[in-house]
Protein backbone atom coordinates (compact mmCIF):
# COMPACT_ATOMS: atom_id res chain seq x y z
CA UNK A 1 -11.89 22.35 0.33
CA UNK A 2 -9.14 23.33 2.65
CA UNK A 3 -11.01 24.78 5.66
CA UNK A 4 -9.58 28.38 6.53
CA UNK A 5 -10.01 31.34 8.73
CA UNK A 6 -11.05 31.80 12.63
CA UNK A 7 -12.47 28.33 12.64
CA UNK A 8 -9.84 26.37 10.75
CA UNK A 9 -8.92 23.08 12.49
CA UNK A 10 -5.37 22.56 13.67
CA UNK A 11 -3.37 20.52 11.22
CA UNK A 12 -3.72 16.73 12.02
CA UNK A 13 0.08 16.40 12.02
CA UNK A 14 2.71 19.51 12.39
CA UNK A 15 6.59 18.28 12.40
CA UNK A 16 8.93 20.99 12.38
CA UNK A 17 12.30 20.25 11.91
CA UNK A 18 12.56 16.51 12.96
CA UNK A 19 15.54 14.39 13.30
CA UNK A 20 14.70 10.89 13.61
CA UNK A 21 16.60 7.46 14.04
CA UNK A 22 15.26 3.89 13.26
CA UNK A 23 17.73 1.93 15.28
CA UNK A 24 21.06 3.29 14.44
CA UNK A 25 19.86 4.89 10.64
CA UNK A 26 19.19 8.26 10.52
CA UNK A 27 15.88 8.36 7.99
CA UNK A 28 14.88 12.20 8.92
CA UNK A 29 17.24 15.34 8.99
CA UNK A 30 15.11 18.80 10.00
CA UNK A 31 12.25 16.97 8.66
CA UNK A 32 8.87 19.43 8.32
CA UNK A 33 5.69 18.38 7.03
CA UNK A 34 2.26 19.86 7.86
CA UNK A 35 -0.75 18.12 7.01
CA UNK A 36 -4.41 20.24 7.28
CA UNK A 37 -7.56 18.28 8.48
CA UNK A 38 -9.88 18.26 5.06
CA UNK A 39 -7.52 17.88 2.93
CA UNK A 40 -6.79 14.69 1.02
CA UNK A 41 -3.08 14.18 0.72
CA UNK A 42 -1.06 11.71 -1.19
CA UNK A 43 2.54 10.82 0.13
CA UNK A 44 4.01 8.93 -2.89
CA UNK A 45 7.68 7.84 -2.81
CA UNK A 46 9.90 4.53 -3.30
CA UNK A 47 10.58 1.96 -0.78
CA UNK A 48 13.32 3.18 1.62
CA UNK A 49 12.27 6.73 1.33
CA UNK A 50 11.01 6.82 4.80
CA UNK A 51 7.16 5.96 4.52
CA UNK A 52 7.00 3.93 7.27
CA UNK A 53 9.01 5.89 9.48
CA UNK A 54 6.53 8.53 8.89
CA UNK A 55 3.45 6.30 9.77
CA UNK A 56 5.55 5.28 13.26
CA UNK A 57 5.48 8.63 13.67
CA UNK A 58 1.79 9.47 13.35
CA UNK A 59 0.94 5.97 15.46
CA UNK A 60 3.55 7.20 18.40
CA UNK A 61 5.67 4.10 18.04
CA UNK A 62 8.71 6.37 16.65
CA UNK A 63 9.66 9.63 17.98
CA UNK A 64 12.01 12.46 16.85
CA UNK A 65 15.12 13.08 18.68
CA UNK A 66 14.49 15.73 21.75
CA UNK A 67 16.25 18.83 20.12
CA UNK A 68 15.21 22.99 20.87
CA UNK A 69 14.10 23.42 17.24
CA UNK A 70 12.21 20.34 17.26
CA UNK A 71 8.04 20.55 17.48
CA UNK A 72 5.62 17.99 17.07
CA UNK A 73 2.13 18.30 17.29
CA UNK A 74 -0.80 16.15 16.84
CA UNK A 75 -4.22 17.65 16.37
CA UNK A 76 -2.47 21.06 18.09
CA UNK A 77 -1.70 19.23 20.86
CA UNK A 78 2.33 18.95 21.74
CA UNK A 79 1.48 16.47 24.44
CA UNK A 80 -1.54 13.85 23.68
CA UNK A 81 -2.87 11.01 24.95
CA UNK A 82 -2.48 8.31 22.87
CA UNK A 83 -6.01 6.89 23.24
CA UNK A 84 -7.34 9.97 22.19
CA UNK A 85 -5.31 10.09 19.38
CA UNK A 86 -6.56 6.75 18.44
CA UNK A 87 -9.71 8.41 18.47
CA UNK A 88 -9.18 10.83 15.62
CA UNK A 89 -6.85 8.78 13.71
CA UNK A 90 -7.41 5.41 12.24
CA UNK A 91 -4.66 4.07 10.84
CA UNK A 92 -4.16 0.91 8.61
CA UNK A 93 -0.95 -1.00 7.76
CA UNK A 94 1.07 -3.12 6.02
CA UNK A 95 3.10 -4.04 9.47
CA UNK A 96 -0.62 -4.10 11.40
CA UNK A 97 -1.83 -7.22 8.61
CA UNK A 98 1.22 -8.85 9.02
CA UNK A 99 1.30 -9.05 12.40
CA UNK A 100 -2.32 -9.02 13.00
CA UNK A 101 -3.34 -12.84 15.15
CA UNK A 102 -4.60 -14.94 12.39
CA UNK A 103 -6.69 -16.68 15.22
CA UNK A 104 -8.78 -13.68 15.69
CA UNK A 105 -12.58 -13.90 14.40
CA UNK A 106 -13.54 -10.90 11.80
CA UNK A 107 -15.84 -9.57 14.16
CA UNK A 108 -13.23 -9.33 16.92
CA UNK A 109 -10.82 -7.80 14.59
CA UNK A 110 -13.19 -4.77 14.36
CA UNK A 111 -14.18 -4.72 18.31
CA UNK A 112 -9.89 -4.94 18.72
CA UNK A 113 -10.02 -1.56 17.61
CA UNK A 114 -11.26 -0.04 21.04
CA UNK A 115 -8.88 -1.08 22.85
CA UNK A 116 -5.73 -0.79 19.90
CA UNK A 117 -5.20 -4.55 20.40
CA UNK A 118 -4.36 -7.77 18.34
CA UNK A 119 -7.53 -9.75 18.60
CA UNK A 120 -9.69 -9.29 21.81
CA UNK A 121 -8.75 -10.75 25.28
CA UNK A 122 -11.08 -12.44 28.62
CA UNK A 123 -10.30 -9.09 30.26
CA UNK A 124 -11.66 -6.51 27.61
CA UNK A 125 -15.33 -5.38 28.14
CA UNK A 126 -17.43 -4.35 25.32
CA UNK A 127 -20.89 -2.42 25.69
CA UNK A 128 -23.86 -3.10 23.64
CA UNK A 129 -23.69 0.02 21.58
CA UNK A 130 -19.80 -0.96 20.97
CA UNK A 131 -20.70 -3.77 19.44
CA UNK A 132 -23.87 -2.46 17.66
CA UNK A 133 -21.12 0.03 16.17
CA UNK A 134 -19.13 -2.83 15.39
CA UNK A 135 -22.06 -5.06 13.49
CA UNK A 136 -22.57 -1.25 11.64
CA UNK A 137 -18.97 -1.01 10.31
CA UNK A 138 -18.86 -4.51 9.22
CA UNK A 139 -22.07 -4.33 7.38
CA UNK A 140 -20.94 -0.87 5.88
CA UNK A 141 -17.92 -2.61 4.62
CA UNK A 142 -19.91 -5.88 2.87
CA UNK A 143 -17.90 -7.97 5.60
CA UNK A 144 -20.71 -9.42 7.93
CA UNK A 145 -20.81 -12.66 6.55
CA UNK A 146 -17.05 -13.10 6.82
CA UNK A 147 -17.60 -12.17 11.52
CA UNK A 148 -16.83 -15.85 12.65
CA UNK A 149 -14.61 -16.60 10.22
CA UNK A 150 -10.99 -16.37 11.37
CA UNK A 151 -8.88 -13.65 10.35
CA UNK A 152 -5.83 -16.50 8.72
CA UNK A 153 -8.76 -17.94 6.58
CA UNK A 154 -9.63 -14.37 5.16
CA UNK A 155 -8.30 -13.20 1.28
CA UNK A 156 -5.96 -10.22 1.76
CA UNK A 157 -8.78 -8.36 0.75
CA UNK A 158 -11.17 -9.52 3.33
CA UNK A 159 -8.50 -8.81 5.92
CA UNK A 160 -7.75 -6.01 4.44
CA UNK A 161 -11.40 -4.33 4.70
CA UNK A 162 -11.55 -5.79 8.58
CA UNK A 163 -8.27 -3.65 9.22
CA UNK A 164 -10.59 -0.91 7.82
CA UNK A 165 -13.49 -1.49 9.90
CA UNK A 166 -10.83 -1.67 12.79
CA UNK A 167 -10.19 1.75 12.20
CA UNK A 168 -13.13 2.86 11.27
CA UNK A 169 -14.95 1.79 14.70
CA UNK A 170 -14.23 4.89 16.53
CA UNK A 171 -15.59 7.06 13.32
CA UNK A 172 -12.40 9.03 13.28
CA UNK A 173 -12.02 11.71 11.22
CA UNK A 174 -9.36 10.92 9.69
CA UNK A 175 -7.90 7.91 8.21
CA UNK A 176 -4.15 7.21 7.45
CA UNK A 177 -3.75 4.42 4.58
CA UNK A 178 -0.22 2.29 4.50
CA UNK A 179 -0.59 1.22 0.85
CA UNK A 180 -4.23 -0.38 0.41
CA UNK A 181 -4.65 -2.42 -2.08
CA UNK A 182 -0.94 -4.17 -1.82
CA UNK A 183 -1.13 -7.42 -3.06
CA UNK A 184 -5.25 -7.28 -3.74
CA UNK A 185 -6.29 -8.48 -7.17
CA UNK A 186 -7.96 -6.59 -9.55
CA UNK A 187 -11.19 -6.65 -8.02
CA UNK A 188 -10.80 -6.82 -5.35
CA UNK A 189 -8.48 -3.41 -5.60
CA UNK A 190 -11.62 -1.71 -6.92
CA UNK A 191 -13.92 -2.35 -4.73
CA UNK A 192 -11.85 -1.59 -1.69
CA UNK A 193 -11.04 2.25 -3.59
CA UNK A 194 -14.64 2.45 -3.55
CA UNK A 195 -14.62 1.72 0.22
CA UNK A 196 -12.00 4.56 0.99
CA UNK A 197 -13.71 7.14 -1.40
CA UNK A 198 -17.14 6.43 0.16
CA UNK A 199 -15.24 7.46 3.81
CA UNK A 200 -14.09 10.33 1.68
CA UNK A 201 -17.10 11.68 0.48
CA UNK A 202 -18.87 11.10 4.30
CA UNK A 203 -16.01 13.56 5.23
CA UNK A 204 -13.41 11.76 6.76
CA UNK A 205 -10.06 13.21 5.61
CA UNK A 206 -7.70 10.80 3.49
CA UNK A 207 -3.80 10.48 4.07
CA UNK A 208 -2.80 8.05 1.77
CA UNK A 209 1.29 6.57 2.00
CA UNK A 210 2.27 4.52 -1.11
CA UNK A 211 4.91 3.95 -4.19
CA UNK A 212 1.61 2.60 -6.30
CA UNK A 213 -0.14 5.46 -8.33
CA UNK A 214 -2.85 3.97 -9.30
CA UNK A 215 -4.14 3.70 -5.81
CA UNK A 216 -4.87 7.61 -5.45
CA UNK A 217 -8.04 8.42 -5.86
CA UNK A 218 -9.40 11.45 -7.88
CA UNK A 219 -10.45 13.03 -4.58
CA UNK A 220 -6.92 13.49 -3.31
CA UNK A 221 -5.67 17.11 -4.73
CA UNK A 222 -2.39 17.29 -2.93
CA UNK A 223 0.73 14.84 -3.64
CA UNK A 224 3.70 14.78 -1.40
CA UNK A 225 7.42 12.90 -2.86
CA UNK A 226 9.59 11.80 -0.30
CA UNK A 227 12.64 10.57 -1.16
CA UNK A 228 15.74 9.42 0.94
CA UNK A 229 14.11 11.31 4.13
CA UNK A 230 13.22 14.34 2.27
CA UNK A 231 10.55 16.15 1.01
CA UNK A 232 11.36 16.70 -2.58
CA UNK A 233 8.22 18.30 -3.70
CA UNK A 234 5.10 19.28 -2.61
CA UNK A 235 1.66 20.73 -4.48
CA UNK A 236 -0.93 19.80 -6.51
CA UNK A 237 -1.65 16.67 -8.32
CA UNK A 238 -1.85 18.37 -11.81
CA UNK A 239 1.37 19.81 -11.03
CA UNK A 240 3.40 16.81 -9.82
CA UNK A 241 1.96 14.04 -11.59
CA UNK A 242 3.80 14.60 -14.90
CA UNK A 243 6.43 12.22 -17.02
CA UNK A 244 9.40 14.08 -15.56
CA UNK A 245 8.61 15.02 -11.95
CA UNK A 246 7.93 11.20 -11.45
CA UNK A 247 10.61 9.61 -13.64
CA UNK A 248 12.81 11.61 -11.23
CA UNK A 249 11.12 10.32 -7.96
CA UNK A 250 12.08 7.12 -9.21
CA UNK A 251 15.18 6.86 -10.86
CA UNK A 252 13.81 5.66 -13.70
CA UNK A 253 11.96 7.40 -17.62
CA UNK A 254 8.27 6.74 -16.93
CA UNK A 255 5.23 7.59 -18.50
CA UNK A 256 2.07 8.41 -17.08
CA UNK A 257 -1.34 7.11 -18.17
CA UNK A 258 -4.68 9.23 -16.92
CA UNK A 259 -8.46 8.40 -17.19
CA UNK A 260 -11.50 9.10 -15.13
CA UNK A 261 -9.01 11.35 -12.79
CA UNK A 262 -6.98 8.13 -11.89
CA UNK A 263 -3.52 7.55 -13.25
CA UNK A 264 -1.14 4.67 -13.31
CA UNK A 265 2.72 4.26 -14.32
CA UNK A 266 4.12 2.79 -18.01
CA UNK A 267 7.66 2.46 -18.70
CA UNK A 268 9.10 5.07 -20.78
């Protein structure tokens, strides 16, 4: 439940009117998009809508051009630090896996997340209750077995639930998910939904970035299109998760299939 009056937390993410280049492409025009802490959100859209330029945003490695109608805040904050945002955001990627050293142990994939690094260096220092926290998250995630193993001789879903623990080390409460079960099988797609709702029903709140339905869990209420830098529509699930709304979203006559409070695209 949305969390309201007096002692309603600030949104996680306020953007008001945004312009924002990737190089020399324009992907946001007066882009606004507010996203409440507690409430599960789904931002669906195809590739080349401007997904990932959204997640730069949120991780601080994008920002919008410097304009007087322009606000972005962060947790309420117009100017953060970044660790602190790292804090109360854990975010996991398609761009972080891919990049991610495939030399790194498991176990020092999850410590890399105190320090936002790739792998753990000679320099870093690590206290005893950091890695106790650490051990915690991997065992939480059914990964300990896998902590000496390097992360290049990992499945995509082992890596993928290390990424997790990554973000999951600082027990943020909130975690941002760049399309999670991309290239997983089928089980291993299930069981690593089961990971994310388990954060859910802890409390952490869910802010889920994909083009693949059938990853959004029954907990998420709210979906979000964005298409060609825009916001296209935004409400509830019941509301936007019909034949038409998402046959437009994608340029193409689709039909949806539901069960169990999941759903999952057919061609029309």
């Amino acid at each position: 439940m949305k969390p309201s009056g007096p002692m309603a937390l600030p949104p996680i993410i306020d953007i008001q009117r945004a312009t924002v280049y990737r190089g020399d492409t324009r992907v946001f025009t007066n882009f606004s998009l507010s996203l409440p802490e507690g409430e599960h959100v789904a931002i669906l859209g195809p590739n080349g809508a401007g997904k990932s330029t959204f997640l730069k945003l949120l991780s601080g490695e994008v920002h919008p051009m410097t304009l007087d109608h322009t606000r972005v805040r962060l947790f309420g904050e117009e100017r953060w630090n970044v660790w602190d945002v790292r804090k109360k955001l854990g975010i996991v990627s398609s761009d972080l896996q891919r990049d991610y050293l495939i030399c790194a142990a498991g176990r020092n994939v999850v410590l890399s997340g105190f320090y936002a690094s790739n792998d753990t260096y000679d320099h870093q220092t690590f206290t005893q209750a950091q890695v106790t926290r650490a051990n915690d998250v991997m065992r939480e995630l059914g990964i300990e077995s896998f902590a000496t193993r390097s992360f290049g001789h990992l499945s995509t879903g082992e890596q993928r639930r290390f990424l997790l623990g990554r973000a999951l080390v600082h027990d943020p409460p909130v975690l941002v998910l760049d399309e999670p079960t991309s290239g997983l099988d089928l089980k291993s797609c299930f069981q690593y939904l089961d990971l994310v709702r388990a954060q859910m029903q802890k409390g952490k709140t869910v802010v889920l970035v994909t083009h693949h339905l059938h990853e959004i869990p029954p907990e998420i209420d709210r979906i979000i299109f964005l298409k060609d830098g825009q916001i296209s529509a935004d409400g509830l699930k019941p509301a936007l998760l019909t034949d038409d709304h998402i046959s437009s979203l994608f340029d193409r006559r689709i039909v949806l299939a539901q069960a169990n409070g999941w759903y999952q695209f057919l061609p029309g």
